[in-house]
C-alpha atoms as a PDB file:
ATOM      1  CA  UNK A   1       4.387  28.217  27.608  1.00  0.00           C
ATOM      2  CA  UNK A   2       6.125  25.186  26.249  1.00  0.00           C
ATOM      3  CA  UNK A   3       8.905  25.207  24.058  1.00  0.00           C
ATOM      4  CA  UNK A   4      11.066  22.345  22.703  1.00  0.00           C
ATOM      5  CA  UNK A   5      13.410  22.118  25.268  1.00  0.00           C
ATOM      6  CA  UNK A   6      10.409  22.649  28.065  1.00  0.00           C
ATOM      7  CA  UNK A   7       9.255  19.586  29.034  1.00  0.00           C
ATOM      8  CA  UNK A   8       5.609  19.248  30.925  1.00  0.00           C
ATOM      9  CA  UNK A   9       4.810  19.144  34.141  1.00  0.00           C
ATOM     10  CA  UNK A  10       3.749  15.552  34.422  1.00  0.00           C
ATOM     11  CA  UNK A  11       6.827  14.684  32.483  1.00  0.00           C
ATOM     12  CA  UNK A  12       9.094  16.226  34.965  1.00  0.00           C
ATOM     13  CA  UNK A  13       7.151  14.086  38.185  1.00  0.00           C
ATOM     14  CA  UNK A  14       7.420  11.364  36.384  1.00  0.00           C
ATOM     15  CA  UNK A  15      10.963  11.201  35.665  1.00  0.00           C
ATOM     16  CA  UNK A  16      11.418  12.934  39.404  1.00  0.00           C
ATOM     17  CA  UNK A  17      13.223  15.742  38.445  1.00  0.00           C
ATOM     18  CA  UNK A  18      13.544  18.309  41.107  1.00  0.00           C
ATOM     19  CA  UNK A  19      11.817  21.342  41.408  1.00  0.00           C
ATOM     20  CA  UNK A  20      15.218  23.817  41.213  1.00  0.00           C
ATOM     21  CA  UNK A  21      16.075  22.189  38.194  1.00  0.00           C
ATOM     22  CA  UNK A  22      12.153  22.616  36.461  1.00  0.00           C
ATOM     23  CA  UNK A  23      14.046  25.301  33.653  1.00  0.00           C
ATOM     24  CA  UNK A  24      13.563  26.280  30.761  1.00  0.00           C
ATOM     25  CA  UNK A  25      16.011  23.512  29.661  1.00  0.00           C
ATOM     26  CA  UNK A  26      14.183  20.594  31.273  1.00  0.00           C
ATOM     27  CA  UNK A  27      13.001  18.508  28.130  1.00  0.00           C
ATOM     28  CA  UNK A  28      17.204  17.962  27.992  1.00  0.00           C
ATOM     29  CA  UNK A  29      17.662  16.909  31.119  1.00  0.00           C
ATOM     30  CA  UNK A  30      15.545  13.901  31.242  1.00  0.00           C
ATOM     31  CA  UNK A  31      17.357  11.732  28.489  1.00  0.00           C
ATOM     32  CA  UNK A  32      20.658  12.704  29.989  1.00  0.00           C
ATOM     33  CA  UNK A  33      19.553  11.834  33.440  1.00  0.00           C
ATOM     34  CA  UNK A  34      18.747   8.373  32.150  1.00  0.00           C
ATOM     35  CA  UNK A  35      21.594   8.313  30.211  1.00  0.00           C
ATOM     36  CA  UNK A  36      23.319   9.027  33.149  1.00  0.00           C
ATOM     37  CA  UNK A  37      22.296   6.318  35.134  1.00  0.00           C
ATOM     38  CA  UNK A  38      22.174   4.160  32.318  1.00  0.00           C
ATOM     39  CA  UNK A  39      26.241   4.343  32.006  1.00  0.00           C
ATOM     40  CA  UNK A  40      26.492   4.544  35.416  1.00  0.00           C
ATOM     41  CA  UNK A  41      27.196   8.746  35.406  1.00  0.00           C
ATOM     42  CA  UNK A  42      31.032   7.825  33.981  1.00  0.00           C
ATOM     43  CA  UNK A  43      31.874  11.181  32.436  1.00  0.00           C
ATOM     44  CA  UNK A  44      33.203  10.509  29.020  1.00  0.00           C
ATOM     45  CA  UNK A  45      29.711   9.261  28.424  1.00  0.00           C
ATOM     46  CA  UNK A  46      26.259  11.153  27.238  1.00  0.00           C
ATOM     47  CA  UNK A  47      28.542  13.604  25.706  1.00  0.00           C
ATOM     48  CA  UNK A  48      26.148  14.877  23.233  1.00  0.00           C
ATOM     49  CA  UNK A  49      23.597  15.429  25.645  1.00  0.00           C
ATOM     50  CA  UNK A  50      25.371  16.774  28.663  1.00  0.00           C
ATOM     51  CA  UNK A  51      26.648  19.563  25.414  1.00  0.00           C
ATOM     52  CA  UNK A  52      23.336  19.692  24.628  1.00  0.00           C
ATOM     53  CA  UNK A  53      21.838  20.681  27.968  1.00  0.00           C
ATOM     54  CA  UNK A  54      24.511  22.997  28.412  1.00  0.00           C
ATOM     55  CA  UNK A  55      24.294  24.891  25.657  1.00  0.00           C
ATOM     56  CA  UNK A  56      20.747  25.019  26.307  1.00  0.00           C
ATOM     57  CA  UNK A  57      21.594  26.557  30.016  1.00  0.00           C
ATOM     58  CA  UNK A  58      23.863  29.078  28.223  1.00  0.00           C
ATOM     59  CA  UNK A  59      21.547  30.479  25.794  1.00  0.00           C
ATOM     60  CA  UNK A  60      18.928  30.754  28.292  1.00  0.00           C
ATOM     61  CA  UNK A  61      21.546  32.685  30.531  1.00  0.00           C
ATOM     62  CA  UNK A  62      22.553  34.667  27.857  1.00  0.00           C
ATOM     63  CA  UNK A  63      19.048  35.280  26.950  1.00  0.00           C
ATOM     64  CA  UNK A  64      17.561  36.429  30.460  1.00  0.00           C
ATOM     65  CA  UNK A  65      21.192  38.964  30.603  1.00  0.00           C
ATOM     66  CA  UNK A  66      20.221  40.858  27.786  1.00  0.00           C
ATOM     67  CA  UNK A  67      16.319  41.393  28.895  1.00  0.00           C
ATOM     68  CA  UNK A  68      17.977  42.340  32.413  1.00  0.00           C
ATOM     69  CA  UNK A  69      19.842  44.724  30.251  1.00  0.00           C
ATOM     70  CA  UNK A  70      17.406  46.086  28.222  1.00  0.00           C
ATOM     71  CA  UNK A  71      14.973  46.561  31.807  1.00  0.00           C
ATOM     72  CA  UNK A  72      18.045  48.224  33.316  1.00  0.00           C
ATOM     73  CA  UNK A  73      18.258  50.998  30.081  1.00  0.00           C
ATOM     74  CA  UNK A  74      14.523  51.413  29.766  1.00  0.00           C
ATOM     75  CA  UNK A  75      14.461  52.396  33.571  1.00  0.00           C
ATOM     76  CA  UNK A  76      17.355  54.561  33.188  1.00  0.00           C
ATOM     77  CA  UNK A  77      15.871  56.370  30.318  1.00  0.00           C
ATOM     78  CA  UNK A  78      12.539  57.280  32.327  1.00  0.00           C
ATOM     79  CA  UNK A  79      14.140  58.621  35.268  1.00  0.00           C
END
């Protein structure tokens, strides 16, 4: 299951990304990594991609709270 912001497995060893941060936001991760090291991590760099990757990490967040919530009410309705 790869989306646009999933990147592939080889990708991910070959830009050594660790395995806790393997997400569903990965694919956004690697260019700000190297734009990260690239500029030397100084923060009011890679904007665009740090917002980017966070957005990404919200969405997701927000998107795996509503499933919770929608498990949680179709449990509660068959008991």
């Amino acid at each position: 299951m790869t989306s646009s912001t999933t990147a592939s497995q080889t990708e991910l060893k070959a830009a050594k990304v660790p395995l806790g941060w393997r997400d569903q936001c990965s694919a956004l991760l690697i260019p700000l990594n190297v734009c990260r090291k690239d500029k030397l991590y100084l923060p009011w760099e890679c904007e665009n991609e740090r917002h980017a990757y966070e957005k990404c990490q919200y969405e997701d967040y927000m998107r795996r709270m509503k499933e919770l919530s929608k498990r949680k009410l179709a449990a509660a309705e068959e008991e």
